[in-house]
Protein backbone atom coordinates (compact mmCIF):
# COMPACT_ATOMS: atom_id res chain seq x y z
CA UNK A 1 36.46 -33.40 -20.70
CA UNK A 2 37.71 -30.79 -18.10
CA UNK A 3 37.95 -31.75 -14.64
CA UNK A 4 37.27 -29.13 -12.21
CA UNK A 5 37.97 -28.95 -8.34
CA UNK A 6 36.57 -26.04 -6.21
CA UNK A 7 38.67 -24.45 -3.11
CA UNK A 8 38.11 -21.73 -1.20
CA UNK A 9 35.12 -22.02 1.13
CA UNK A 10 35.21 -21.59 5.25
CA UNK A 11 33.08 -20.48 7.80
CA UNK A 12 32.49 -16.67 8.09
CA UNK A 13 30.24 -14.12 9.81
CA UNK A 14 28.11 -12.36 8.17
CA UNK A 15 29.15 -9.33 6.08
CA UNK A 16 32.25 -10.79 5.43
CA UNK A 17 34.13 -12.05 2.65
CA UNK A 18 35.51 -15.09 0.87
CA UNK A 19 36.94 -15.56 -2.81
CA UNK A 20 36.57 -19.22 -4.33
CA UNK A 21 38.48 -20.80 -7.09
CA UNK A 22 38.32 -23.53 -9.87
CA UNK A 23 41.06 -25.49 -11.24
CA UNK A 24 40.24 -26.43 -14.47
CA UNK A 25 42.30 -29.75 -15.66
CA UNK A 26 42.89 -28.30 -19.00
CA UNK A 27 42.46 -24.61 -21.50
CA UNK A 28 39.17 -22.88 -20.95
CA UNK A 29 39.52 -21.20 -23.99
CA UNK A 30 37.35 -22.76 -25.72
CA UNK A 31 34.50 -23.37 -23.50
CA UNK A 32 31.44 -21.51 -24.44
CA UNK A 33 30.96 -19.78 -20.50
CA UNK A 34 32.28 -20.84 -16.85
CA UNK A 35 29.54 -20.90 -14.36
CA UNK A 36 29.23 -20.84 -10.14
CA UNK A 37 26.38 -22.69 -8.68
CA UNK A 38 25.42 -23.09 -5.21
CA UNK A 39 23.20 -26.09 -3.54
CA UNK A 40 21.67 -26.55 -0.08
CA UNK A 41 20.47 -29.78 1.22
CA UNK A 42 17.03 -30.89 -0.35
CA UNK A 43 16.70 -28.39 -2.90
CA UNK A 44 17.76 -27.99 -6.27
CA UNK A 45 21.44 -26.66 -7.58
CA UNK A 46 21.02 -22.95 -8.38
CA UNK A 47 23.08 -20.72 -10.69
CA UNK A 48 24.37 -17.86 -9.42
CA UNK A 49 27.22 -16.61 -11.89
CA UNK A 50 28.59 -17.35 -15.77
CA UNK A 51 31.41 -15.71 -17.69
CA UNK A 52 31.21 -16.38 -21.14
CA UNK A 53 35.00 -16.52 -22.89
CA UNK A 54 34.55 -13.19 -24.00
CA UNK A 55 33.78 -11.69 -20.45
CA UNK A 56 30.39 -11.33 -20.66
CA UNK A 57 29.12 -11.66 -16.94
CA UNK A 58 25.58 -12.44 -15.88
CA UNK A 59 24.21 -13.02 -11.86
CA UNK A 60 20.84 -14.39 -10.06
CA UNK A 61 19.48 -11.25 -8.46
CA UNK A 62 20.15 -12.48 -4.81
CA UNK A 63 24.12 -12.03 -5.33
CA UNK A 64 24.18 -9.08 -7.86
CA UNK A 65 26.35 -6.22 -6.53
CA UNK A 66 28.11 -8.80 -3.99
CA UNK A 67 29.49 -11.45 -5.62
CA UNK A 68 32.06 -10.97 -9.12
CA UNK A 69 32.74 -13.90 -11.24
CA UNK A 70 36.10 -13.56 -13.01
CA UNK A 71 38.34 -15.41 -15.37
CA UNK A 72 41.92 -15.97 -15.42
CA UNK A 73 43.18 -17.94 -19.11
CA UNK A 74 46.41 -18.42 -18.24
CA UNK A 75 46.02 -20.37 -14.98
CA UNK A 76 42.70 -22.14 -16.37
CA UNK A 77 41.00 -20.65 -12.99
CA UNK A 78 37.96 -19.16 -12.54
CA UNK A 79 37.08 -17.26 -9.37
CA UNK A 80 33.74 -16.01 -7.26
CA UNK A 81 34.47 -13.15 -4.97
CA UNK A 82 31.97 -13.10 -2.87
CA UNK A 83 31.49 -10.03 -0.42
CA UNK A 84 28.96 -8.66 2.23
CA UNK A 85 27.87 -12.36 2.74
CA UNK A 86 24.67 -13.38 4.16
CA UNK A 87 23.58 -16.49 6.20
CA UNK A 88 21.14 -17.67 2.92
CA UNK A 89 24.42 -17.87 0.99
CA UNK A 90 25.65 -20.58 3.15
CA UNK A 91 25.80 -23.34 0.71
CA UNK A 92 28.38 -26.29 -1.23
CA UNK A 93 29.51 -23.88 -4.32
CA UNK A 94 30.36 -25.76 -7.51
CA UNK A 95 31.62 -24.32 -10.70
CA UNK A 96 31.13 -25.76 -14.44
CA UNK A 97 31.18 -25.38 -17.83
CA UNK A 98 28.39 -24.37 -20.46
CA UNK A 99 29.31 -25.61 -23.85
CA UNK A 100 26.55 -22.71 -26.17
CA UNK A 101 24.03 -20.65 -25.48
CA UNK A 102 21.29 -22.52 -24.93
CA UNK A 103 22.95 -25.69 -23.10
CA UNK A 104 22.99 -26.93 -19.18
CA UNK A 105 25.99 -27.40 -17.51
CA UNK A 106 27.96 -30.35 -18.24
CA UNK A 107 27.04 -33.68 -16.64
CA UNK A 108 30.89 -33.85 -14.73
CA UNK A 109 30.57 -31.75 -11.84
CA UNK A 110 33.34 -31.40 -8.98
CA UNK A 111 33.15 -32.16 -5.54
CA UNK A 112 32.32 -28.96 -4.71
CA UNK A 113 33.37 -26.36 -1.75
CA UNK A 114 31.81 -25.88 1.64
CA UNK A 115 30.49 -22.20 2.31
CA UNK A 116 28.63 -20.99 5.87
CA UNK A 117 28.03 -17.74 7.03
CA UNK A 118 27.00 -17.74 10.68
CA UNK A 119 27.73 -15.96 13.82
């Protein structure tokens, strides 16, 4: 099991920009895909980016051409850069891990990272 702790988050205006990380206790290499979610209060905890191990990138609609999901092996970190942000991306951010194709993420999720975008 790989624990995973989120950083990065703050308050920003719109338009601006923010990169989030997450540690990851132990190798990712092996791990099937890394994803970024995002969840506001009383609804449901969204996907929004996954990196597979080979690099393969995918995004909801709402952050494609803002946000990049990236991978770095060696430091068993994966990041969200997340650019012209909008006030519907304020949200707690969470990352985790997607074991195959056709799997959730795990059940162990982090405690997650703060993100608002407001005047």
């Amino acid at each position: 099991q790989v624990h995973l702790v989120e950083s990065g988050g703050a308050l920003v205006q719109p338009g601006g920009s923010l990169t989030l990380s997450c540690a990851a206790s132990g190798s990712l290499l092996s791990i099937y895909a890394m994803a970024w979610y995002r969840q506001v209060p009383g609804k449901q905890r969204d996907l929004i980016a996954a990196i597979t191990s080979g690099g393969t990138t995918n995004y909801k609609d709402s952050v494609m051409g803002r946000f990049t999901i990236s991978r770095d092996d060696a430091k068993n970190t994966v990041y969200l850069q997340m650019n012209n942000l909008k006030p519907g991306d304020t949200a707690v951010y969470y990352c985790n891990t997607i074991s195959n194709p056709t799997s959730g993420p795990s059940a162990h999720w982090g405690p997650g990272t703060q993100v608002a975008v407001s005047l």
